[in-house]
N, C-alpha and C. Protein backbone atom coordinates (compact mmCIF):
# COMPACT_ATOMS: atom_id res chain seq x y z
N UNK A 1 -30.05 15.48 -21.08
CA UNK A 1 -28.59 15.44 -20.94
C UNK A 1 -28.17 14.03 -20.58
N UNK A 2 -26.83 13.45 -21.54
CA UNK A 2 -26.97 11.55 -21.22
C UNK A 2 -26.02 12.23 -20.01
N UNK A 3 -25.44 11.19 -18.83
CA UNK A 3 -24.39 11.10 -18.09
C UNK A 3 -22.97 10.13 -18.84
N UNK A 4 -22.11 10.80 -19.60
CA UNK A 4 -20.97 10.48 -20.57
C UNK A 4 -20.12 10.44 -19.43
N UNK A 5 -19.68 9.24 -19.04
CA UNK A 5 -18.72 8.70 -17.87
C UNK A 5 -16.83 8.93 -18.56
N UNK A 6 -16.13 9.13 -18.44
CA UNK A 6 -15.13 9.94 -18.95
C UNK A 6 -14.16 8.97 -18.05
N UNK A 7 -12.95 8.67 -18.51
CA UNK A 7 -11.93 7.59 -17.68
C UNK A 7 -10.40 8.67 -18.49
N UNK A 8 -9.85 8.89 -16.79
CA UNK A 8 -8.84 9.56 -16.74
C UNK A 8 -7.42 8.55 -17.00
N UNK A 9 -6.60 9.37 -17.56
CA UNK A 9 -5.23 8.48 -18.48
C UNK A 9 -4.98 7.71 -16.90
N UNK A 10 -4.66 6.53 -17.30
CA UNK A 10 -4.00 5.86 -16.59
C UNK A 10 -2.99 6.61 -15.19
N UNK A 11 -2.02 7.13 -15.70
CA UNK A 11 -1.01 7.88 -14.47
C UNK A 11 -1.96 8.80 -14.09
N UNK A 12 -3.34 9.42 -14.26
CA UNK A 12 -3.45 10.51 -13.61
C UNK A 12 -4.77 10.08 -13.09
N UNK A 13 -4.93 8.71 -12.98
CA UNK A 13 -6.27 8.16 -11.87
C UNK A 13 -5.94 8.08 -10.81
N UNK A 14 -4.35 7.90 -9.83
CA UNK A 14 -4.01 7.99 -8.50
C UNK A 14 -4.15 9.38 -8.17
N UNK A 15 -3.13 10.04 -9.06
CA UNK A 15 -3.40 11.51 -8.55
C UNK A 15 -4.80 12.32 -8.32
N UNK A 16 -5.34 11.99 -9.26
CA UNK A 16 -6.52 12.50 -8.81
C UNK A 16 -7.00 11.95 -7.77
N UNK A 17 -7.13 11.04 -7.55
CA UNK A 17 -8.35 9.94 -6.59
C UNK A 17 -8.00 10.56 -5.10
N UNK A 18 -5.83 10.71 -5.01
CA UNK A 18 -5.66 10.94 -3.54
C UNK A 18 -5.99 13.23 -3.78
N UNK A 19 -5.77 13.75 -4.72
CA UNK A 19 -6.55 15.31 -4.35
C UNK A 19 -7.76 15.47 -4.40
N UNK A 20 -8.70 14.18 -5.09
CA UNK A 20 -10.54 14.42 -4.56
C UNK A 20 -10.62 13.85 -3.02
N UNK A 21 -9.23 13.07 -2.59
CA UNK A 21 -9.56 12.49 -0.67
C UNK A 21 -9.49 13.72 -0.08
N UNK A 22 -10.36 14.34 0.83
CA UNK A 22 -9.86 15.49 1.48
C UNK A 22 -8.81 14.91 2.76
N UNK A 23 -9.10 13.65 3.47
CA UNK A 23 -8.02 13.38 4.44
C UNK A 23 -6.39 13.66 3.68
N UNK A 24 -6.54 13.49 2.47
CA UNK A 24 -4.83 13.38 1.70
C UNK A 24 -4.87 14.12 0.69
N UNK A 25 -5.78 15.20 0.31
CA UNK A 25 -5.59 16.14 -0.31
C UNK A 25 -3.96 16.47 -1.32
N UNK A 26 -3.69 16.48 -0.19
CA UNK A 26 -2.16 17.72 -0.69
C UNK A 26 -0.79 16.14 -0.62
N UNK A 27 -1.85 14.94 -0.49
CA UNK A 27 -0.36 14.03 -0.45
C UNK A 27 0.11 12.98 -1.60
N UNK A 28 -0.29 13.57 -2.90
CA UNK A 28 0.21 12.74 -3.72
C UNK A 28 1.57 13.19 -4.09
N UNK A 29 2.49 12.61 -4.20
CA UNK A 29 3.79 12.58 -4.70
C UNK A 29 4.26 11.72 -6.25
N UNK A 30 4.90 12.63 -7.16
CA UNK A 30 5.45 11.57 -8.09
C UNK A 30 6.48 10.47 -7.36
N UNK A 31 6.96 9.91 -8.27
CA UNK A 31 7.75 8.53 -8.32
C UNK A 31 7.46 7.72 -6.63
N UNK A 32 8.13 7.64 -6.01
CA UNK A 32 8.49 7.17 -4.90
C UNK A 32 8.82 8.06 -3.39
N UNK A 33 8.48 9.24 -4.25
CA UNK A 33 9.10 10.82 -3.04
C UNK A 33 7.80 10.69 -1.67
N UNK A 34 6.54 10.08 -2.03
CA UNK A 34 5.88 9.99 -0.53
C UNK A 34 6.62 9.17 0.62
N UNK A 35 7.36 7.91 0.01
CA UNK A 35 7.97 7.04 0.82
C UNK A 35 8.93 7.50 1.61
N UNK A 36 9.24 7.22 3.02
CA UNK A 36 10.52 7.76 3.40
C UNK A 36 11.43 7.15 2.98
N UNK A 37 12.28 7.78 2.42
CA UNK A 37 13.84 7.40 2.10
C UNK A 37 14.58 5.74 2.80
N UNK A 38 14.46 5.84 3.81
CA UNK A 38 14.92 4.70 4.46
C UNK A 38 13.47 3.48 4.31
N UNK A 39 12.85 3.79 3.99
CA UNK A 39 11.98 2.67 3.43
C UNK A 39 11.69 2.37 2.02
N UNK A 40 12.22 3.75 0.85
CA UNK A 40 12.81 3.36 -0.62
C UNK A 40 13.11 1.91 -0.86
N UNK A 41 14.18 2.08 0.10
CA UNK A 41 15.12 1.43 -0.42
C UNK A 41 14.50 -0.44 -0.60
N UNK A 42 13.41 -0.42 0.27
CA UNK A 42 12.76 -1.74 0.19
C UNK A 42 11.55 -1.97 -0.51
N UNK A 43 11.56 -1.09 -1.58
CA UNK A 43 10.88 -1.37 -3.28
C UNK A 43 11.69 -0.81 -4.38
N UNK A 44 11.30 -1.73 -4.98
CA UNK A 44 11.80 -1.43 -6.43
C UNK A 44 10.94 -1.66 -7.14
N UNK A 45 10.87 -1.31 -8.81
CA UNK A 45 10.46 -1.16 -9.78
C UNK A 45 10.53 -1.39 -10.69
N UNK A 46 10.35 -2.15 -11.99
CA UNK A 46 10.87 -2.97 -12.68
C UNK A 46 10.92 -1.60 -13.98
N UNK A 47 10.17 -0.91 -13.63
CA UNK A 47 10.19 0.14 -14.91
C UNK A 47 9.53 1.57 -14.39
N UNK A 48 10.31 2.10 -14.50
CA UNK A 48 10.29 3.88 -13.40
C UNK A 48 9.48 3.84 -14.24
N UNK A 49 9.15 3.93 -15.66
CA UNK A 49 8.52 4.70 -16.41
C UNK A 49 6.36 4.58 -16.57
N UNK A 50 6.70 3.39 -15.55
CA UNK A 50 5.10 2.93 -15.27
C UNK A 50 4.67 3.29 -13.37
N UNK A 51 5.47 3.67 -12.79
CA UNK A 51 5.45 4.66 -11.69
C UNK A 51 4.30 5.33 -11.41
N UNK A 52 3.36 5.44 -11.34
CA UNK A 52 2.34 6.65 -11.01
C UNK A 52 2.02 7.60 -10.14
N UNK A 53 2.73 7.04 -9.25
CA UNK A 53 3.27 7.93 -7.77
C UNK A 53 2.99 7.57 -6.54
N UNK A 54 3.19 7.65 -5.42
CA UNK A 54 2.88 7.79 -4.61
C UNK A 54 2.43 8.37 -3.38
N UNK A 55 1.43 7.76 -2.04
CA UNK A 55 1.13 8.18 -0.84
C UNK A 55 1.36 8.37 0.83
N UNK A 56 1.92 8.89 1.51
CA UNK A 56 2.62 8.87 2.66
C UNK A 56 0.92 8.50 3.41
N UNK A 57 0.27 7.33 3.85
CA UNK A 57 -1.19 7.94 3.84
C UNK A 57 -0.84 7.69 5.73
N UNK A 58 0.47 7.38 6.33
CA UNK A 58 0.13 8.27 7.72
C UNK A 58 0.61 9.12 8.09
N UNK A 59 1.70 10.15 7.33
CA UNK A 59 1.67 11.26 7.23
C UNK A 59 0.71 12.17 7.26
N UNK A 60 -0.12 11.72 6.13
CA UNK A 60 -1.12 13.02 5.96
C UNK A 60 -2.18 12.83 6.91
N UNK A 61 -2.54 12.00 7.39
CA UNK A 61 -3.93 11.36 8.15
C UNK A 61 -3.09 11.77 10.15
N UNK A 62 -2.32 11.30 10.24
CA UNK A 62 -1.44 11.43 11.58
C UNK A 62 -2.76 12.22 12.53
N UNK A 63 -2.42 13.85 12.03
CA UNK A 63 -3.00 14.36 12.77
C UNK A 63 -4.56 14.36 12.84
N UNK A 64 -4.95 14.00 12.12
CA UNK A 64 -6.86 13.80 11.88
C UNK A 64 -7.32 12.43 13.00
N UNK A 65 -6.22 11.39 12.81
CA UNK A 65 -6.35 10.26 13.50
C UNK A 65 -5.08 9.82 14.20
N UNK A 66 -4.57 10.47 15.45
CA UNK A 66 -3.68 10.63 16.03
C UNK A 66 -3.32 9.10 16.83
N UNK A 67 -4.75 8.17 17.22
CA UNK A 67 -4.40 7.00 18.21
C UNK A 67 -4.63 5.93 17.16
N UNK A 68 -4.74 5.97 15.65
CA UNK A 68 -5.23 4.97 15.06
C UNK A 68 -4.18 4.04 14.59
N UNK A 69 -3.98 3.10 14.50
CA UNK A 69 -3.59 2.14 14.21
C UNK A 69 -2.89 2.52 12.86
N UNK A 70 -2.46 3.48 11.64
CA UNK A 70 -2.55 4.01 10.75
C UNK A 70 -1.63 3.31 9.69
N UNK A 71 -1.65 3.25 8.53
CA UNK A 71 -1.18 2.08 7.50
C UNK A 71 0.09 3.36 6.83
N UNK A 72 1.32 2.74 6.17
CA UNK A 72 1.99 3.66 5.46
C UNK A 72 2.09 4.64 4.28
N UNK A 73 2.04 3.50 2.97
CA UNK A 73 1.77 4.00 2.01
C UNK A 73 0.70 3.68 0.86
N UNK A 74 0.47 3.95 -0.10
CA UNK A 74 0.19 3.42 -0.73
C UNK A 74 1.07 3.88 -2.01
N UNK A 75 1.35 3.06 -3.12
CA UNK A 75 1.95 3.22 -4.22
C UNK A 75 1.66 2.93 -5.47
N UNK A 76 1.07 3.64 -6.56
CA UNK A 76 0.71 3.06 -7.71
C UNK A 76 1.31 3.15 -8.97
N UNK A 77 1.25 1.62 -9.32
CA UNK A 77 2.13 1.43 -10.18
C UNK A 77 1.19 0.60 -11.61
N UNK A 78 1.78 1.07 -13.19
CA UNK A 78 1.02 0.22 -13.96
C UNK A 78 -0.53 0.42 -13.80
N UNK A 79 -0.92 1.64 -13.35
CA UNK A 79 -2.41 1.86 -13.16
C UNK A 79 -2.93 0.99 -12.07
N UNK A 80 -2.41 0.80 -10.82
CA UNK A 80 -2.91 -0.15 -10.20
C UNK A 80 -2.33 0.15 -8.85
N UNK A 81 -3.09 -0.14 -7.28
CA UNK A 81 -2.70 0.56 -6.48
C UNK A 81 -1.91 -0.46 -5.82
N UNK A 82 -0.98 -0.21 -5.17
CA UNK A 82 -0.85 -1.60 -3.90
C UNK A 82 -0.44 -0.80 -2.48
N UNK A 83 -0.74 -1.05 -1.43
CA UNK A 83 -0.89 -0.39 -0.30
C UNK A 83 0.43 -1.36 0.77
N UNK A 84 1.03 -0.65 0.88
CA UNK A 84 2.44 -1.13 1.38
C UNK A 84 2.67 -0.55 2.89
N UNK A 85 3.24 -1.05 4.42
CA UNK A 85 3.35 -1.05 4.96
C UNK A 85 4.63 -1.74 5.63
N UNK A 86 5.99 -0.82 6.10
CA UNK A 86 6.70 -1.22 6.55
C UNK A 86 7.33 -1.17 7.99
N UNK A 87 7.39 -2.70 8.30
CA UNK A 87 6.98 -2.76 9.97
C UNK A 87 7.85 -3.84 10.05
N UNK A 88 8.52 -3.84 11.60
CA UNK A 88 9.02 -5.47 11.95
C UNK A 88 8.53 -6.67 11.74
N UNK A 89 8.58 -7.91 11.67
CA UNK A 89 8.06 -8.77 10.50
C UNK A 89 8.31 -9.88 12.00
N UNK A 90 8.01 -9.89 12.97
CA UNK A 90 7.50 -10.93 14.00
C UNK A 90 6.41 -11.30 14.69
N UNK A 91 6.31 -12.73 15.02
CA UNK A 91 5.09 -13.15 14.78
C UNK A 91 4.55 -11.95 16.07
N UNK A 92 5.38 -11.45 17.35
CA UNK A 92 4.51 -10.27 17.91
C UNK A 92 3.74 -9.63 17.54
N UNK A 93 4.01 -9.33 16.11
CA UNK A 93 3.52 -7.88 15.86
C UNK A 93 2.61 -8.49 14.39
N UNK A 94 2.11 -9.87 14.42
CA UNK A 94 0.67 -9.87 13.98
C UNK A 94 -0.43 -9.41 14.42
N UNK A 95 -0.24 -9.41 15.07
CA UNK A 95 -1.81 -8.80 15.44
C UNK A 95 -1.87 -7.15 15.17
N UNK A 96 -0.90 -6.51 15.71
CA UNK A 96 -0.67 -5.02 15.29
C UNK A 96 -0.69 -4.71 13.67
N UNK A 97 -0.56 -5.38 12.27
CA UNK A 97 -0.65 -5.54 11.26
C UNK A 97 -1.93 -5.73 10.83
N UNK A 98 -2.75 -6.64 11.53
CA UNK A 98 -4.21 -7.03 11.37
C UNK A 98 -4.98 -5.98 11.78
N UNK A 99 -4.81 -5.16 12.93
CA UNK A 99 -5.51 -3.68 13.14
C UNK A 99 -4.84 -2.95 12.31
N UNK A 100 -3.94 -2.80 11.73
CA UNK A 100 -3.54 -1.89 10.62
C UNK A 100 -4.63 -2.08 9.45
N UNK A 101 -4.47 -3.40 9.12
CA UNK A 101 -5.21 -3.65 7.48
C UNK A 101 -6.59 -3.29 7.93
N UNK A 102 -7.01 -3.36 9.00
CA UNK A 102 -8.55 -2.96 9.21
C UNK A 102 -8.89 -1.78 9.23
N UNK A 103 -8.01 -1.00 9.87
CA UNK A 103 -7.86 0.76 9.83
C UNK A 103 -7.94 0.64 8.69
N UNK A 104 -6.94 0.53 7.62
CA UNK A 104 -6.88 0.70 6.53
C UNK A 104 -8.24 0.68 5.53
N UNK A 105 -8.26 -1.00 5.65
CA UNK A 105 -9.82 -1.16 4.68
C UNK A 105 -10.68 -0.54 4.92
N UNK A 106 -11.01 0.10 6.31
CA UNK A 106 -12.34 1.00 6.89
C UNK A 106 -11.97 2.38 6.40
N UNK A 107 -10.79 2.69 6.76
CA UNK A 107 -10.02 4.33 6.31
C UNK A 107 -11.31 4.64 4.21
N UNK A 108 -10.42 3.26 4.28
CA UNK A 108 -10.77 3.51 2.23
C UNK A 108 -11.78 3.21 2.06
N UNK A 109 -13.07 2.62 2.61
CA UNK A 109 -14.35 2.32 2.11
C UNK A 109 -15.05 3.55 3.00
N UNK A 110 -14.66 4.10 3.79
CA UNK A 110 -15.36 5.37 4.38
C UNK A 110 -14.43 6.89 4.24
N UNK A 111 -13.14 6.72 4.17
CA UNK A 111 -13.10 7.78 3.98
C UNK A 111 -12.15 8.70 2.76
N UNK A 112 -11.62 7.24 1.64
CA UNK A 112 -11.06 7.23 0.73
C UNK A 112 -11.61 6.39 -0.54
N UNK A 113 -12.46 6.35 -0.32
CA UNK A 113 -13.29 5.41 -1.54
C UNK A 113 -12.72 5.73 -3.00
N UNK A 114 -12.21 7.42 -2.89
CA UNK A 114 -11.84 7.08 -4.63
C UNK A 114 -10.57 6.79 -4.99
N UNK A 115 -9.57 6.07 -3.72
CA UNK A 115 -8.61 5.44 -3.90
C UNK A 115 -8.66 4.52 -3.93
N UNK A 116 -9.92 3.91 -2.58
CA UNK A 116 -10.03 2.23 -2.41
C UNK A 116 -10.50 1.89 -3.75
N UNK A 117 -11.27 2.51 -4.49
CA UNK A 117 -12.02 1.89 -5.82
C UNK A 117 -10.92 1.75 -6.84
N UNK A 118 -9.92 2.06 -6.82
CA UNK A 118 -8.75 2.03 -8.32
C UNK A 118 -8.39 0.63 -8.50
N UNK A 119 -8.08 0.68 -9.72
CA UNK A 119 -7.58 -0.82 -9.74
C UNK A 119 -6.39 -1.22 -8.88
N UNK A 120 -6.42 -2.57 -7.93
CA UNK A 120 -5.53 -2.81 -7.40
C UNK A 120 -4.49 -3.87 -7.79
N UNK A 121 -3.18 -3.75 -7.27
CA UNK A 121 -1.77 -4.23 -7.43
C UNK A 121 -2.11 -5.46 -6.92
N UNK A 122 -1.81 -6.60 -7.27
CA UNK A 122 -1.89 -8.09 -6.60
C UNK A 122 -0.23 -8.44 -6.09
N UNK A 123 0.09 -8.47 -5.04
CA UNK A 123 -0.87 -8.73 -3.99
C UNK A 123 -1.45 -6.82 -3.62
N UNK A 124 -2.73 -7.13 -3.20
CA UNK A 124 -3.14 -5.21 -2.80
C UNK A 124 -2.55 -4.96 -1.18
N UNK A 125 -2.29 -5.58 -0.29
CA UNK A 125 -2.19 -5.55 1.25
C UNK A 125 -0.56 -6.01 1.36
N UNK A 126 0.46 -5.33 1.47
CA UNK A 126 1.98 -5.78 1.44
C UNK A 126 2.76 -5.49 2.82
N UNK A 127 3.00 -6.42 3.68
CA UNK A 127 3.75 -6.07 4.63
C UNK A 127 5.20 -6.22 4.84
N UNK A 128 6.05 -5.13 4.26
CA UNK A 128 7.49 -5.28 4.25
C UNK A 128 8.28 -4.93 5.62
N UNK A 129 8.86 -6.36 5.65
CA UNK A 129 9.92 -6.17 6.94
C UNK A 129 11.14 -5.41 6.97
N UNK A 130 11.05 -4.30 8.16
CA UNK A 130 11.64 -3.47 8.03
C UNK A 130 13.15 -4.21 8.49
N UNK A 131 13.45 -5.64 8.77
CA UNK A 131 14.43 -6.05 9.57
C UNK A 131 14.24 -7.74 8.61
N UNK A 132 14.68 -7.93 9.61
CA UNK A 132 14.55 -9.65 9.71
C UNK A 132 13.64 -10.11 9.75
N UNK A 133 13.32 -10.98 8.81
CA UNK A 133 11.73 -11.68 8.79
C UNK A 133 11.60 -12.90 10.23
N UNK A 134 11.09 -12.68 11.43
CA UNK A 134 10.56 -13.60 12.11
C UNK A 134 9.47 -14.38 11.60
N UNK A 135 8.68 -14.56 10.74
CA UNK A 135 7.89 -15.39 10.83
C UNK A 135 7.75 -17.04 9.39
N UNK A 136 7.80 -17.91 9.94
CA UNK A 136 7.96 -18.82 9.21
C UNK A 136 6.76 -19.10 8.31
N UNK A 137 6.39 -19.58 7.18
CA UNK A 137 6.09 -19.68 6.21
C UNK A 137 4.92 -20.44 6.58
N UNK A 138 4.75 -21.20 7.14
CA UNK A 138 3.70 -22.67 7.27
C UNK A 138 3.26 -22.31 9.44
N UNK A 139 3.51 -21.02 9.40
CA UNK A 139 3.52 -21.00 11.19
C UNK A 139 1.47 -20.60 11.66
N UNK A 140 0.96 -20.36 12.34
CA UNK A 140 -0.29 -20.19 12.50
C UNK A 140 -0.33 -18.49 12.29
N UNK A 141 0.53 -17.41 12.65
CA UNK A 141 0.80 -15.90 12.45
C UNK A 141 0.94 -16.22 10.99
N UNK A 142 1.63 -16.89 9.91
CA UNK A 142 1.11 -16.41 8.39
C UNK A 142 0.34 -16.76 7.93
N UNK A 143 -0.49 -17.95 8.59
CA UNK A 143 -2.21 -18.14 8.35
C UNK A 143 -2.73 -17.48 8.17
N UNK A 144 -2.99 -16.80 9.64
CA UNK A 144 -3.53 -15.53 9.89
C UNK A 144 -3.46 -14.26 8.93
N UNK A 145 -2.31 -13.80 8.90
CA UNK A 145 -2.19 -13.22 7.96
C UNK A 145 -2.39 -13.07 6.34
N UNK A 146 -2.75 -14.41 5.55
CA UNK A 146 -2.92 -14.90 4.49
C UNK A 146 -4.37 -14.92 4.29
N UNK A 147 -5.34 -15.28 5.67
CA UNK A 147 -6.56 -15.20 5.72
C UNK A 147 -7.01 -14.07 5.94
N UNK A 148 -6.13 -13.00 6.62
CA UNK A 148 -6.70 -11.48 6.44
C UNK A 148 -6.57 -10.74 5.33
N UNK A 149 -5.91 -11.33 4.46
CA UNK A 149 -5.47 -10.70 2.56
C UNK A 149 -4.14 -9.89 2.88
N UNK A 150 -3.09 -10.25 4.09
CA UNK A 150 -1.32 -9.84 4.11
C UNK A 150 -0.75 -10.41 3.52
N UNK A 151 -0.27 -10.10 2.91
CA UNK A 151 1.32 -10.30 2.56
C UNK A 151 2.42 -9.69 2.78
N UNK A 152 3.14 -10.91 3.50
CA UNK A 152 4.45 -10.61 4.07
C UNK A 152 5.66 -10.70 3.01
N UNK A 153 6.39 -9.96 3.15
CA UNK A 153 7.90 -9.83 1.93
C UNK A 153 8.77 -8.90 2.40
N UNK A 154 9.98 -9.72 2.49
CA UNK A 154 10.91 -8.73 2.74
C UNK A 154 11.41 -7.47 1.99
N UNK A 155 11.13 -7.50 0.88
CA UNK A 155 11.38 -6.82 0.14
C UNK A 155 10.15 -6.57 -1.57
N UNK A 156 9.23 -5.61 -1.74
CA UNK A 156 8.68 -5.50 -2.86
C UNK A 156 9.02 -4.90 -4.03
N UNK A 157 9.07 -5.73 -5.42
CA UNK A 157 9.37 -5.42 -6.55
C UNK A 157 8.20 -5.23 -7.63
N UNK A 158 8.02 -4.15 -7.60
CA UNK A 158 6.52 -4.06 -8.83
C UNK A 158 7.13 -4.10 -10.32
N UNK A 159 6.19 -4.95 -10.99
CA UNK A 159 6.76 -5.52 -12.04
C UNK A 159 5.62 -5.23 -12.70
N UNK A 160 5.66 -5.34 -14.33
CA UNK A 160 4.42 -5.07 -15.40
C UNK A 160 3.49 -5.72 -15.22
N UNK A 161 3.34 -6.93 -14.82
CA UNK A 161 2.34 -7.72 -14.65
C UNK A 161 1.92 -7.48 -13.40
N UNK A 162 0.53 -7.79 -13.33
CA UNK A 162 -0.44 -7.02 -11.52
C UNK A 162 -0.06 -8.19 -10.48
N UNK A 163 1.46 -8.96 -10.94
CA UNK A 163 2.04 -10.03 -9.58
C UNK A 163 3.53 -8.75 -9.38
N UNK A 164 3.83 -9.33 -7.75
CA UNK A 164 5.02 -8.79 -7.59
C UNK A 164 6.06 -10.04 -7.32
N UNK A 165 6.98 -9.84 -6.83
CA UNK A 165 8.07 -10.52 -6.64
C UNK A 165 9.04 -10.39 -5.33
N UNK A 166 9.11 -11.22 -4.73
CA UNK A 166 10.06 -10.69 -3.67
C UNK A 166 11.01 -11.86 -3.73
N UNK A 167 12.52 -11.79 -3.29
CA UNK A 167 13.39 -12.03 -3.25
C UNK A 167 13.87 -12.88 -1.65
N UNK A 168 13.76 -14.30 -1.77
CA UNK A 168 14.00 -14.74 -0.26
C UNK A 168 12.51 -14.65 0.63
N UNK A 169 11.49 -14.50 0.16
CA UNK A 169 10.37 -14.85 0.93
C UNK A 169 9.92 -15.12 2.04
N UNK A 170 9.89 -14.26 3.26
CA UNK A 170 9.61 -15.11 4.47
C UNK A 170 8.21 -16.26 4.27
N UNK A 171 7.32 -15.41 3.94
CA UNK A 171 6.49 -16.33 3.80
C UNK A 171 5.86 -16.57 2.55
């Protein structure tokens, strides 16, 4: 018997990947419906029709990992994942972002691997300010952050190509 490796349509490699996670089982959502509403509003999409859906991933995880540091969403778009997180955007709360992305990367190489493995959205690590961007562009907090694979943006726009776009740039 050969092993015939089989590749699922494009829109239906997220969905599957988050109902084979048992932590997120039951949390894939079409379009944008995992996101909360009041955090919609700080992505957009250059084409609904390449959408693949999205993940509330501390919703569903909350109660499994109640003190963890826990990341927001993830969203895939164009066959490609990008993992989005929306949080106050001051240099305070670098360091609280940097234990996020680590939860995170550890979450998906141990306990989401067949999400962490999808193709990812460039930038893959997005930190959207839920407010006012505190942090300056050239400061030692977006070093930091640039050297941990964050990206900061006030606002994310997924576009056809695996770059995004943000509008006014903090950093």
């Amino acid at each position: 018997m050969t092993n015939v490796k089989t590749s699922l349509p494009v829109s239906s490699s997220f969905k599957s990947a988050v109902e084979n996670t048992p932590d997120v089982k039951d949390g894939f959502q079409v379009g944008l419906k995992a996101v909360r509403k009041k955090d919609r509003e700080l992505i957009d999409v250059a084409d609904s029709r390449l959408l693949d859906g999205s993940l509330d991933i501390d919703g569903q995880v909350k109660s499994k990992y109640p003190h963890a540091p826990r990341w927001d969403y993830a969203v895939a778009y164009g066959g490609r994942v990008c993992f989005c997180e929306v949080h106050p955007a001051y240099t305070s709360e670098v360091s609280k972002m940097i234990k996020k992305l680590k939860w995170l990367k550890d979450w998906l190489r141990t306990n989401a691997s067949l999400i962490g493995n999808l193709p990812s959205y460039h930038p893959k690590y997005v930190w959207i300010a839920s407010g006012k961007c505190g942090i300056t562009k050239n400061s030692p907090q977006a070093k930091l952050c640039a050297s941990s694979g964050l990206t900061q943006m006030p606002k994310l726009t997924l576009t056809c190509s695996s770059t995004s776009s943000a509008s006014n740039s903090g950093l």
